[in-house]
N, C-alpha and C. Protein backbone atom coordinates (compact mmCIF):
# COMPACT_ATOMS: atom_id res chain seq x y z
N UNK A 1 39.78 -71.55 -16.89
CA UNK A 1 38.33 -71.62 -16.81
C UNK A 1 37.91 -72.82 -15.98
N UNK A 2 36.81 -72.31 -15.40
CA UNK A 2 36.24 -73.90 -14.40
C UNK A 2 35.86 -74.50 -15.34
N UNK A 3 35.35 -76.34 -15.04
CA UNK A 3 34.59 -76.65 -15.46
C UNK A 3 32.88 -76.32 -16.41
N UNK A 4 32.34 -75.59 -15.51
CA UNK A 4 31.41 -74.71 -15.60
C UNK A 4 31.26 -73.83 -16.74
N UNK A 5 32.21 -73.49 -16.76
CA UNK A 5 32.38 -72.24 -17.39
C UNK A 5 32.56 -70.85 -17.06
N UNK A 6 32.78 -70.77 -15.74
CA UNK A 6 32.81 -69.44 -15.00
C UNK A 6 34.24 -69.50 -15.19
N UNK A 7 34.96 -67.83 -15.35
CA UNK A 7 35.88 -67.91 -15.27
C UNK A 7 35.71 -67.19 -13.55
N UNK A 8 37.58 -67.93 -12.59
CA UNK A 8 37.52 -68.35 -11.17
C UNK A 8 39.18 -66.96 -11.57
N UNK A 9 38.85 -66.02 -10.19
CA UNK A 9 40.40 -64.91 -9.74
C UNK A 9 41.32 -66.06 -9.58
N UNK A 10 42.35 -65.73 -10.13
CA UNK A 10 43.46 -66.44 -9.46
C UNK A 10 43.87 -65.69 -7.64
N UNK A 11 44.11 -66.70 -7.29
CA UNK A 11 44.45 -66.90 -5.70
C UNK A 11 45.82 -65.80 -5.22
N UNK A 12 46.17 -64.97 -6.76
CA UNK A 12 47.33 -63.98 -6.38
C UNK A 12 46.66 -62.25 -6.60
N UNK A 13 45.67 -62.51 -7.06
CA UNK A 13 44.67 -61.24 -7.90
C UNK A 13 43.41 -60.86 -6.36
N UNK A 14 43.78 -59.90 -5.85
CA UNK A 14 42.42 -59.51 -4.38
C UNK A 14 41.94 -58.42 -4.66
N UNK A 15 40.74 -57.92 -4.79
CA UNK A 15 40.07 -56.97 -4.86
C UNK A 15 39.92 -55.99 -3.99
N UNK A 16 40.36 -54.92 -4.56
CA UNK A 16 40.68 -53.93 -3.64
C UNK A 16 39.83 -52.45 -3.58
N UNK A 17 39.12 -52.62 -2.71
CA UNK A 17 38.25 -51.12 -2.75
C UNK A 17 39.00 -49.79 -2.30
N UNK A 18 38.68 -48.71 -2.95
CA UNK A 18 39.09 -47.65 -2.97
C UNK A 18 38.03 -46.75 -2.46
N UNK A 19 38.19 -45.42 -1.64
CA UNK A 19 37.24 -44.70 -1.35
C UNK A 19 37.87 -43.85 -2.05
N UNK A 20 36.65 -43.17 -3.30
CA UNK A 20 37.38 -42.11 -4.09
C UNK A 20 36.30 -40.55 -4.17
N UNK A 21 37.06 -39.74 -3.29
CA UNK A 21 36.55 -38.45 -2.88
C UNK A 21 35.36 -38.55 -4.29
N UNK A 22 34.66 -37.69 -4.22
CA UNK A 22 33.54 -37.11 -5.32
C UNK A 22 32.23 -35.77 -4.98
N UNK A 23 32.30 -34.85 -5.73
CA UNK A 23 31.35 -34.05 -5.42
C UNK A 23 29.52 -33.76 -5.81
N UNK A 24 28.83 -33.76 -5.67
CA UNK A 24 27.70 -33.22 -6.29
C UNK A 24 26.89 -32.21 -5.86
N UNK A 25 26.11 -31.72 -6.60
CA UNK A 25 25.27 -30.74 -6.57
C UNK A 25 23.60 -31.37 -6.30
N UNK A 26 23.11 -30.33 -5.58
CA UNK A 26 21.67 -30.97 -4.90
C UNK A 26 20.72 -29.74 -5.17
N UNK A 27 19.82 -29.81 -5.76
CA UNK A 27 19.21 -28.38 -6.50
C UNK A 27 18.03 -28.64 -4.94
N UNK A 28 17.81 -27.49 -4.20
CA UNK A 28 16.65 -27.27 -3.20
C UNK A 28 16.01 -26.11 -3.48
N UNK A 29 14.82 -26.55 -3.49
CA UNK A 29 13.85 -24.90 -3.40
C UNK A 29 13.32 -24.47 -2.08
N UNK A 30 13.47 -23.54 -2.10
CA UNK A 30 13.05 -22.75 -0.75
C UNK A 30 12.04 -21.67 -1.11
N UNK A 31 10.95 -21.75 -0.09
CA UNK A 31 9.97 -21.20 -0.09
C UNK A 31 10.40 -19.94 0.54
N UNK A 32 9.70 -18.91 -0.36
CA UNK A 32 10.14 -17.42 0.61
C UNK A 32 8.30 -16.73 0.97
N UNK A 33 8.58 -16.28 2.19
CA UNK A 33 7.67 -15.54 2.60
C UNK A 33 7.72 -14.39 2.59
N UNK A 34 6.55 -13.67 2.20
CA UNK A 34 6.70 -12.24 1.79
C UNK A 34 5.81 -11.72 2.14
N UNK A 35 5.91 -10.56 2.61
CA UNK A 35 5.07 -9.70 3.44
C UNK A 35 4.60 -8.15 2.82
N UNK A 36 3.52 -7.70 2.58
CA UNK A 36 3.70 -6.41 1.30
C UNK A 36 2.63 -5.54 2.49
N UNK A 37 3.36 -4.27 2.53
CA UNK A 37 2.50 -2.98 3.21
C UNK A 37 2.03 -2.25 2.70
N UNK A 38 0.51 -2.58 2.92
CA UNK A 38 0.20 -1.37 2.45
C UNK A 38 -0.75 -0.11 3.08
N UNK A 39 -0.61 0.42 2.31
CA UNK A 39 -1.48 2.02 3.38
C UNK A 39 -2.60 2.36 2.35
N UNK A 40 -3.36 2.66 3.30
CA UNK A 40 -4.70 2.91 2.87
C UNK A 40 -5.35 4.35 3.92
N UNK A 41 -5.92 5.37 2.63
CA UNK A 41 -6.30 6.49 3.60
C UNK A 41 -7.73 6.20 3.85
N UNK A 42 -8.13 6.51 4.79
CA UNK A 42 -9.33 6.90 5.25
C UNK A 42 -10.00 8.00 5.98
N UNK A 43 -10.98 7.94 5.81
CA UNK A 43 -11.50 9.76 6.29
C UNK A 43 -12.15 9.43 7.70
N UNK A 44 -11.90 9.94 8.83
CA UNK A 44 -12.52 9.24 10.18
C UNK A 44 -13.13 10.82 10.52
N UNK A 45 -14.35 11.12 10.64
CA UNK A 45 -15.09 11.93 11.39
C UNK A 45 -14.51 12.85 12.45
N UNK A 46 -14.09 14.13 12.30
CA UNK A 46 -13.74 14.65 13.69
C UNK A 46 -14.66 15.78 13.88
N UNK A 47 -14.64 15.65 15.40
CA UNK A 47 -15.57 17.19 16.01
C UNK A 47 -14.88 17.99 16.94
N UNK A 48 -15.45 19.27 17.04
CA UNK A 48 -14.76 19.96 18.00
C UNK A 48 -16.00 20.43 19.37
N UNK A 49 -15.42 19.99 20.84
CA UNK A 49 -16.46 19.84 21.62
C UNK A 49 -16.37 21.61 22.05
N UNK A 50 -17.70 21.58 21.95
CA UNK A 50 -18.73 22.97 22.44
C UNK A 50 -18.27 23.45 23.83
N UNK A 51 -18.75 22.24 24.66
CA UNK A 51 -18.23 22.61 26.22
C UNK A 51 -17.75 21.13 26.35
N UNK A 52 -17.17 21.53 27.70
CA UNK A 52 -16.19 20.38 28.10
C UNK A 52 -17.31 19.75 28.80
N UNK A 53 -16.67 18.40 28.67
CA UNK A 53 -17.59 17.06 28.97
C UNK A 53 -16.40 15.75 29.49
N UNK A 54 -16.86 15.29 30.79
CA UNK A 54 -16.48 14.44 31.38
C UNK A 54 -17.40 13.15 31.80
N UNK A 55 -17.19 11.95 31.70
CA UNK A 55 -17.82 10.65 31.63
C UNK A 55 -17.62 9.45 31.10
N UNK A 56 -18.31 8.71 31.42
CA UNK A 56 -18.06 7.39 30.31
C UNK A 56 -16.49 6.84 30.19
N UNK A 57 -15.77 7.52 31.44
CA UNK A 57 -14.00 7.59 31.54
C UNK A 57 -13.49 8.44 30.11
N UNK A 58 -14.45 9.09 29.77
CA UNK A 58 -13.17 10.58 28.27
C UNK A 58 -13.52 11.66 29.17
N UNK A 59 -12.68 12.30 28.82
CA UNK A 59 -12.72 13.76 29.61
C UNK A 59 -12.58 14.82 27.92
N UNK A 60 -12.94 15.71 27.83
CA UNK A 60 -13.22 16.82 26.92
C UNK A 60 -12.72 17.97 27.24
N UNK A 61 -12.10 19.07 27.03
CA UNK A 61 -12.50 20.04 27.24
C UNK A 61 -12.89 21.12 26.08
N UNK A 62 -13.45 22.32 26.02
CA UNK A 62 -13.74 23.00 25.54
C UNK A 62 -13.21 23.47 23.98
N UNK A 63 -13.57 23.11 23.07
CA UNK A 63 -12.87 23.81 21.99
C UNK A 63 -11.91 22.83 21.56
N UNK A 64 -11.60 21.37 22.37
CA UNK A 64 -10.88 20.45 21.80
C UNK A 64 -11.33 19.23 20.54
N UNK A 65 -10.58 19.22 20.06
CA UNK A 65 -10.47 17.80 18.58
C UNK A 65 -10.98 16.94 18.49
């Protein structure tokens, strides 16, 4: 023991570090994006043209949808 009171390594005793492999686990959350389809009916108006009609850039003809 020193004086002090600390106890002092003897001069034959060296400290020796070790690198010692080790594993862990890391919990992550991940955000998910999600995308949902859906279908929807709807009723859209149809006519059937009388006589054919050209203009306005549509063209028609007779008796068509």
């Amino acid at each position: 023991m020193a004086p002090n009171g600390n106890v002092e390594p003897e001069d034959d005793e060296e400290e020796e570090y070790v690198d010692v492999p080790y594993t862990y686990e890391v919990e992550e959350i991940e955000e998910q994006e999600t995308t949902k389809d859906e279908v929807v009916e709807r009723k859209i108006p149809r006519l059937r043209a009388m006589y054919p009609y050209k203009g306005n850039g549509m063209e028609m003809q007779k008796g068509e949808v």
